[in-house]
N, C-alpha and C. Protein backbone atom coordinates (compact mmCIF):
# COMPACT_ATOMS: atom_id res chain seq x y z
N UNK A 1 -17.79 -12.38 16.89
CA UNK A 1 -17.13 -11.70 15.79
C UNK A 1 -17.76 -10.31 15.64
N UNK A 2 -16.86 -8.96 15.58
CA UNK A 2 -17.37 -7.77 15.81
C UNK A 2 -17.23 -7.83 14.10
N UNK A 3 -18.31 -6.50 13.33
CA UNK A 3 -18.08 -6.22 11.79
C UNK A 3 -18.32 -5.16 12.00
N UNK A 4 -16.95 -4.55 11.35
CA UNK A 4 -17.20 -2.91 11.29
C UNK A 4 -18.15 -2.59 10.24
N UNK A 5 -18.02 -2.86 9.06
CA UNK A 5 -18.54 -2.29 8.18
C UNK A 5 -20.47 -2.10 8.89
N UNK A 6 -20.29 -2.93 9.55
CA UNK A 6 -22.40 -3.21 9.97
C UNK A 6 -22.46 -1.37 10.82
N UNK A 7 -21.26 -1.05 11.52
CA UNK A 7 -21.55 0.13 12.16
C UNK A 7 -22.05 1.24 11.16
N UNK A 8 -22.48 1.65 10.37
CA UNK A 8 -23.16 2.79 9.91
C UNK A 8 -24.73 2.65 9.82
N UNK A 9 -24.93 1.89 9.88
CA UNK A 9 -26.47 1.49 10.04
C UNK A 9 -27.13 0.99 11.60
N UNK A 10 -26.18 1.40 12.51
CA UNK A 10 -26.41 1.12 13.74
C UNK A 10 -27.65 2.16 14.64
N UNK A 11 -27.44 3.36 13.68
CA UNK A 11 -29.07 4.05 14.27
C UNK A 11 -29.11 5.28 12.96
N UNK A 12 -29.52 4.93 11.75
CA UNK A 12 -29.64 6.14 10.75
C UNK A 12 -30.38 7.34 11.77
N UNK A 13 -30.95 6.88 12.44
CA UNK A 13 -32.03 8.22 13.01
C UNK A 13 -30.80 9.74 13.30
N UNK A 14 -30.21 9.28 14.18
CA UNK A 14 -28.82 9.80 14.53
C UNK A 14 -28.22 10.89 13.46
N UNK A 15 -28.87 12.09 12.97
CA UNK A 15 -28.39 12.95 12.61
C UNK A 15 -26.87 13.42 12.76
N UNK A 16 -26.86 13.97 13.77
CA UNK A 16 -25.52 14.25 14.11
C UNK A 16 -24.16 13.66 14.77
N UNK A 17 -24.43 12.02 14.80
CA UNK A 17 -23.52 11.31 15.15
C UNK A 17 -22.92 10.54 13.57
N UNK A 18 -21.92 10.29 13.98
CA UNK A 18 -20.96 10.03 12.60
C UNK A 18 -20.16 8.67 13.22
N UNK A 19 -19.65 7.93 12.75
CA UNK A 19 -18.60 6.54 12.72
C UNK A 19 -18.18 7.28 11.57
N UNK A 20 -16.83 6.94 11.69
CA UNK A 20 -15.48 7.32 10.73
C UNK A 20 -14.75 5.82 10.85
N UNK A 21 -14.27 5.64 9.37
CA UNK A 21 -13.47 4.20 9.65
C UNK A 21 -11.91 4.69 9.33
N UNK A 22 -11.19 4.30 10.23
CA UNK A 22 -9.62 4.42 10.13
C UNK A 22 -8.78 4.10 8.78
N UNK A 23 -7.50 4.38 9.03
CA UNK A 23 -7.07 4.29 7.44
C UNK A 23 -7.09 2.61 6.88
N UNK A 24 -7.12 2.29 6.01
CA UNK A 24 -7.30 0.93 5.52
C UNK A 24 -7.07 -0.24 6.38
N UNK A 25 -7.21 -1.47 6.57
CA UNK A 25 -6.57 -2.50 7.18
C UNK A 25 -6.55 -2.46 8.84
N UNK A 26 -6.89 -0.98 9.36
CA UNK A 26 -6.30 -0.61 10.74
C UNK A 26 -7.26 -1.23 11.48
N UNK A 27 -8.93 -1.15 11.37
CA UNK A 27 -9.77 -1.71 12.10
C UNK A 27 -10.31 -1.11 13.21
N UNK A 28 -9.75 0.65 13.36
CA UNK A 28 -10.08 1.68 13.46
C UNK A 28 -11.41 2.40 13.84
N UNK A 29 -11.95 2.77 14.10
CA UNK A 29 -13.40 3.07 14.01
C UNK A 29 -13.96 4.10 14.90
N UNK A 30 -13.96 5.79 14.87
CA UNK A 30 -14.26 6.57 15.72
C UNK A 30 -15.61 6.84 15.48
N UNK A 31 -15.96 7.43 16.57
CA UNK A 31 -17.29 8.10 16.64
C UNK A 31 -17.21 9.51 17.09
N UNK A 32 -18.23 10.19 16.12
CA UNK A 32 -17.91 11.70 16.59
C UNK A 32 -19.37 12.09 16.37
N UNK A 33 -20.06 12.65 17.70
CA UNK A 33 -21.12 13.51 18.19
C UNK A 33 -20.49 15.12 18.25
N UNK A 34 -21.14 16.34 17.83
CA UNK A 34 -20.93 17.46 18.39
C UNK A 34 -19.53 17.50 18.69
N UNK A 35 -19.06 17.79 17.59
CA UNK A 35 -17.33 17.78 18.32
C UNK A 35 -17.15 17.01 19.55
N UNK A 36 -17.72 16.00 19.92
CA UNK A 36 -16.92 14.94 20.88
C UNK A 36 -16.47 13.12 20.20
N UNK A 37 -15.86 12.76 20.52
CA UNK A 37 -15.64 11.57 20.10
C UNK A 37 -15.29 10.48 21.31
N UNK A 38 -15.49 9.36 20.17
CA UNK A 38 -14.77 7.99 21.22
C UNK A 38 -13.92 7.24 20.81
N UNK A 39 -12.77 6.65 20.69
CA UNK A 39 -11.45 6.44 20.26
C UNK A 39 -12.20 5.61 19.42
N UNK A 40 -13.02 4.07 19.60
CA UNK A 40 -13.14 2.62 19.02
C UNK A 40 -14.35 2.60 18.97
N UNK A 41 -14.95 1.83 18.47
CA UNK A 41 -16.57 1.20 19.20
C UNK A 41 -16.21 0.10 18.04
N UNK A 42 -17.02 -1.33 18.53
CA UNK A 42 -17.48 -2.38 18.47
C UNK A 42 -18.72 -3.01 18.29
N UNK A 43 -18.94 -3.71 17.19
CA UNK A 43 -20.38 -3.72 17.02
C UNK A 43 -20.67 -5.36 16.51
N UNK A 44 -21.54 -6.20 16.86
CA UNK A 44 -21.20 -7.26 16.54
C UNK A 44 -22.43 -8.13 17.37
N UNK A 45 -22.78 -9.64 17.49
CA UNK A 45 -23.74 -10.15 17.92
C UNK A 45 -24.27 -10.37 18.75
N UNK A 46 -22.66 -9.77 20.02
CA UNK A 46 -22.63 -10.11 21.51
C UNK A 46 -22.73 -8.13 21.94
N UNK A 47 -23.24 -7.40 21.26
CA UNK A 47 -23.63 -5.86 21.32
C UNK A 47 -22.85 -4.70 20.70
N UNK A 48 -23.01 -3.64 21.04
CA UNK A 48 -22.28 -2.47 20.96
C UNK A 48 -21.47 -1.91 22.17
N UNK A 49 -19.74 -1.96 21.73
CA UNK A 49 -18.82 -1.48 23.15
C UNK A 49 -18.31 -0.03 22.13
N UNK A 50 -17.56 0.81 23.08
CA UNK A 50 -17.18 1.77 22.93
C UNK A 50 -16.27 1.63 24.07
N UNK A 51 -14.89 2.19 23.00
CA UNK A 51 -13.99 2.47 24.42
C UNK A 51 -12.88 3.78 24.48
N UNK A 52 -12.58 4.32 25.22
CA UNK A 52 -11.68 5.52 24.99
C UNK A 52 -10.79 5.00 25.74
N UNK A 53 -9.52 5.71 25.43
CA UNK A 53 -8.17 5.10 25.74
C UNK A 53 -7.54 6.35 25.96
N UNK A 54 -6.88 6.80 27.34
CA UNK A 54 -5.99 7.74 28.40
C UNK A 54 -5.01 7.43 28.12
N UNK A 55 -3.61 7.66 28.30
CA UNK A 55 -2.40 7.58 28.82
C UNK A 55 -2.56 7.43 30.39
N UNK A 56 -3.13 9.18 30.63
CA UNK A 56 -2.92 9.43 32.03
C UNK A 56 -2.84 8.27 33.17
N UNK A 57 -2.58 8.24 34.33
CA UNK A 57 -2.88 7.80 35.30
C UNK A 57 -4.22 8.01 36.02
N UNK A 58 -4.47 8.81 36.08
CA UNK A 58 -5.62 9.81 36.16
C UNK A 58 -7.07 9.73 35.77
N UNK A 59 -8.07 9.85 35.96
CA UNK A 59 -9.50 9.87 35.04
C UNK A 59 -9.92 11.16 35.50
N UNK A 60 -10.39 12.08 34.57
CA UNK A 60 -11.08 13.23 35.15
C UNK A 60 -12.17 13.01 34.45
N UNK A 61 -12.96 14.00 34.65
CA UNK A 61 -14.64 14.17 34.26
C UNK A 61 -14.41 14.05 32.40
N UNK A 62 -13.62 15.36 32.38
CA UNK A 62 -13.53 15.43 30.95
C UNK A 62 -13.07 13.60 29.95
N UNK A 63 -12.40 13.36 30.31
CA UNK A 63 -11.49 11.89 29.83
C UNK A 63 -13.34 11.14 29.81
N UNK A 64 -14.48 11.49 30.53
CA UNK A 64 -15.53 10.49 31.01
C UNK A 64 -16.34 10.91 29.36
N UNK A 65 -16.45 12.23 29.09
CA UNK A 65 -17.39 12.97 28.19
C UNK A 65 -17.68 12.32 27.01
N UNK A 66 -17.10 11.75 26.02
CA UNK A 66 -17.15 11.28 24.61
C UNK A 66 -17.88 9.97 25.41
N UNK A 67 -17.62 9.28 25.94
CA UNK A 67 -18.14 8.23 26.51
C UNK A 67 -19.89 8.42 26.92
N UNK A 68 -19.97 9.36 27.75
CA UNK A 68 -21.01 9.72 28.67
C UNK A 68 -22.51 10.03 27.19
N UNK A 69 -21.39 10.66 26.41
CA UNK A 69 -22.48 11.44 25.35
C UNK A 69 -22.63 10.07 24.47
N UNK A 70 -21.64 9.37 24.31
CA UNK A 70 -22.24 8.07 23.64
C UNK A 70 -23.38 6.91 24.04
N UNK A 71 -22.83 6.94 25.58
CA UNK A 71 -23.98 6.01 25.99
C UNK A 71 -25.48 6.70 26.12
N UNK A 72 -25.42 8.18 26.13
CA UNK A 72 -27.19 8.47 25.99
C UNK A 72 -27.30 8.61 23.98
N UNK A 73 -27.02 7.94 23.37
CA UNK A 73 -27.58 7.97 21.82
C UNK A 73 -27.49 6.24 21.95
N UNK A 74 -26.47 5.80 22.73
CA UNK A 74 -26.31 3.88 22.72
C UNK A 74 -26.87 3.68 23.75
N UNK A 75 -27.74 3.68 24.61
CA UNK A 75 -28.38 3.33 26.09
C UNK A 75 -27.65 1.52 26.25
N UNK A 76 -27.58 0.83 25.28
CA UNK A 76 -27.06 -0.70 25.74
C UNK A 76 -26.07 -0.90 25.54
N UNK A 77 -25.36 -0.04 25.40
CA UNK A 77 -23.66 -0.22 24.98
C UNK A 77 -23.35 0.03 25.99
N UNK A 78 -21.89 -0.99 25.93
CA UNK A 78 -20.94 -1.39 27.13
C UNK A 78 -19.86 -0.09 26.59
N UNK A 79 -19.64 0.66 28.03
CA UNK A 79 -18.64 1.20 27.92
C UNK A 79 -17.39 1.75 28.40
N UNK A 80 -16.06 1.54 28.19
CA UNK A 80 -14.79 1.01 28.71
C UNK A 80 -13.86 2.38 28.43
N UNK A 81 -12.86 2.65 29.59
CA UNK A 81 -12.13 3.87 29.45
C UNK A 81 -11.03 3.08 29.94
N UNK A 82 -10.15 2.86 28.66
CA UNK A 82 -8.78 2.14 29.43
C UNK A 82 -7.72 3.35 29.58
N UNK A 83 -6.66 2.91 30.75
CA UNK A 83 -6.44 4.49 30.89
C UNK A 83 -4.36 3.83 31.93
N UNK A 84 -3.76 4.64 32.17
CA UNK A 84 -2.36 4.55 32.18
C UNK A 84 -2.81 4.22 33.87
N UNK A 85 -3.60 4.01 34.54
CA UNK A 85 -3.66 3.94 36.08
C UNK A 85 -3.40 2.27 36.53
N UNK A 86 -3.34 1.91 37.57
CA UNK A 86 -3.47 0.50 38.10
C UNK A 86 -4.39 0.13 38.74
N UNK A 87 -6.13 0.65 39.04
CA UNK A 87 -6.61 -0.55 39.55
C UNK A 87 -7.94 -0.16 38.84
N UNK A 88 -9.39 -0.83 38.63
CA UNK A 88 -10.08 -0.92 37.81
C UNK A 88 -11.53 -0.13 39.00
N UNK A 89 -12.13 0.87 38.35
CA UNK A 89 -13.18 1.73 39.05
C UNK A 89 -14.46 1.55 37.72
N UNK A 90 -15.33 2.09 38.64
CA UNK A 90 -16.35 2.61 37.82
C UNK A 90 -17.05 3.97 37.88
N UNK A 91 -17.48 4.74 37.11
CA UNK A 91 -17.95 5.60 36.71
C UNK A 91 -19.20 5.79 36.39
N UNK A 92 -20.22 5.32 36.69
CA UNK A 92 -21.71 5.70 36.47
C UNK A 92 -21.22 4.39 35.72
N UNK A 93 -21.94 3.89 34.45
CA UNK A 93 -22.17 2.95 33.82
C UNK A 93 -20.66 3.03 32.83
N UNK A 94 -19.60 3.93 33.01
CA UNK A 94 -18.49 3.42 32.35
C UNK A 94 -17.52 2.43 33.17
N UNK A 95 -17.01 1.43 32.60
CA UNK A 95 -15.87 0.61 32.84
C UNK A 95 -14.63 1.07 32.86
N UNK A 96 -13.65 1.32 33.74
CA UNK A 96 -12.96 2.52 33.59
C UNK A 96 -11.64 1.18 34.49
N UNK A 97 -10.81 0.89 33.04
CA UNK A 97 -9.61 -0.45 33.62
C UNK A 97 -8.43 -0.14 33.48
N UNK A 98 -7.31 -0.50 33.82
CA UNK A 98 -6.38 -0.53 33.27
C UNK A 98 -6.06 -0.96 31.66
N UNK A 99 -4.93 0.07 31.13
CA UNK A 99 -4.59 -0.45 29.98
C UNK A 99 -4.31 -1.63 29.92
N UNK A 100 -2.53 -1.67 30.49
CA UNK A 100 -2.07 -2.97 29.82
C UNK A 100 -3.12 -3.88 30.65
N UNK A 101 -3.62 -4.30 32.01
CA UNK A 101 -3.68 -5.36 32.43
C UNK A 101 -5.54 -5.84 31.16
N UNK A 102 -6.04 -4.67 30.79
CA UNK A 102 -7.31 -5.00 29.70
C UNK A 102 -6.95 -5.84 28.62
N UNK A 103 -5.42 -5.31 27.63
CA UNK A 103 -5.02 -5.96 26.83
C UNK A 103 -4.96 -7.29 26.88
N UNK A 104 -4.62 -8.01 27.73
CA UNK A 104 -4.59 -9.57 28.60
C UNK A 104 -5.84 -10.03 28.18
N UNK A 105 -6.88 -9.39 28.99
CA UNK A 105 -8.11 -9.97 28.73
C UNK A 105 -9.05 -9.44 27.66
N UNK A 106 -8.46 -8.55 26.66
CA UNK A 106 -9.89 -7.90 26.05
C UNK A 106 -10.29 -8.88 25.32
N UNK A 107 -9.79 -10.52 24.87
CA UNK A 107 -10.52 -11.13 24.07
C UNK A 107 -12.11 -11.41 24.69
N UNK A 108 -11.74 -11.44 26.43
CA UNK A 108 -12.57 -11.48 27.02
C UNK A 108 -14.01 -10.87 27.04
N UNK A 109 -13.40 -9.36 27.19
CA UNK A 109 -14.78 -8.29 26.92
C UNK A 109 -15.40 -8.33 25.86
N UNK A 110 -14.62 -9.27 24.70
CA UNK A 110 -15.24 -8.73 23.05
C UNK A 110 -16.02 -10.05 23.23
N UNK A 111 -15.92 -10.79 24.09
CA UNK A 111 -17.14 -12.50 23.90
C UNK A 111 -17.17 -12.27 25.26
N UNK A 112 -18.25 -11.32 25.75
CA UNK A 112 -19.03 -11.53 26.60
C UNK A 112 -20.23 -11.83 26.71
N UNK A 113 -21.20 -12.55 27.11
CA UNK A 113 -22.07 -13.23 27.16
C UNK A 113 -23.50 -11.89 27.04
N UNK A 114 -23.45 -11.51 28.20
CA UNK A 114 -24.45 -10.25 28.82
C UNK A 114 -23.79 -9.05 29.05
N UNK A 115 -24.18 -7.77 29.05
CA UNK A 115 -24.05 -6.63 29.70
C UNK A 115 -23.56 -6.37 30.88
N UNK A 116 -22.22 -6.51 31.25
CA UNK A 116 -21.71 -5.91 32.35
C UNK A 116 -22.32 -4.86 33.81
């Protein structure tokens, strides 16, 4: 079970990183460093995920950035770039899957055992 509300106390040290919670009910939850952000993050007993979400087909460097800058303030967070392409790569320590075929399984990623 992920709890948003627990994300603001996930590193007070963190000056300049921010969690924003979406409009009511939505379940929403951005993160914004230095004018960069990450669509979601997840926080809960089984860790901290973060994930950004493409249309494109495509992954470029930039699409990697909000991610990249999150995992050096989260060093143990799992982190996922679902994106409009068809087959599943990796990126340095990002998870980089398909949209729809993630949707299928994300109950999966959210009760994962260990660190990917």
């Amino acid at each position: 079970m992920y709890h948003f509300h627990r994300l603001l106390n996930i590193n007070p040290e963190q000056k300049n990183s921010v969690f924003l919670f979406g409009p009511r009910a939505t379940g929403k939850t951005t993160w914004i460093r230095d004018q960069v952000e990450v669509d979601f993050v997840a926080y809960g007993e089984k860790g901290l995920l973060a994930f950004e979400i493409k249309r494109s087909h495509t992954v470029t460097t930039k699409d990697l950035k909000g991610l990249k800058l999150f995992g050096s303030d989260y060093e143990t967070a799992d982190l996922y770039l679902l994106y409009g392409g068809d087959h599943a790569e990796y990126h340095d320590n990002i998870q980089v899957l398909p949209f729809t075929q993630t949707l299928f399984r994300l109950h999966e990623i959210l009760a994962k055992e260990t660190k990917t």
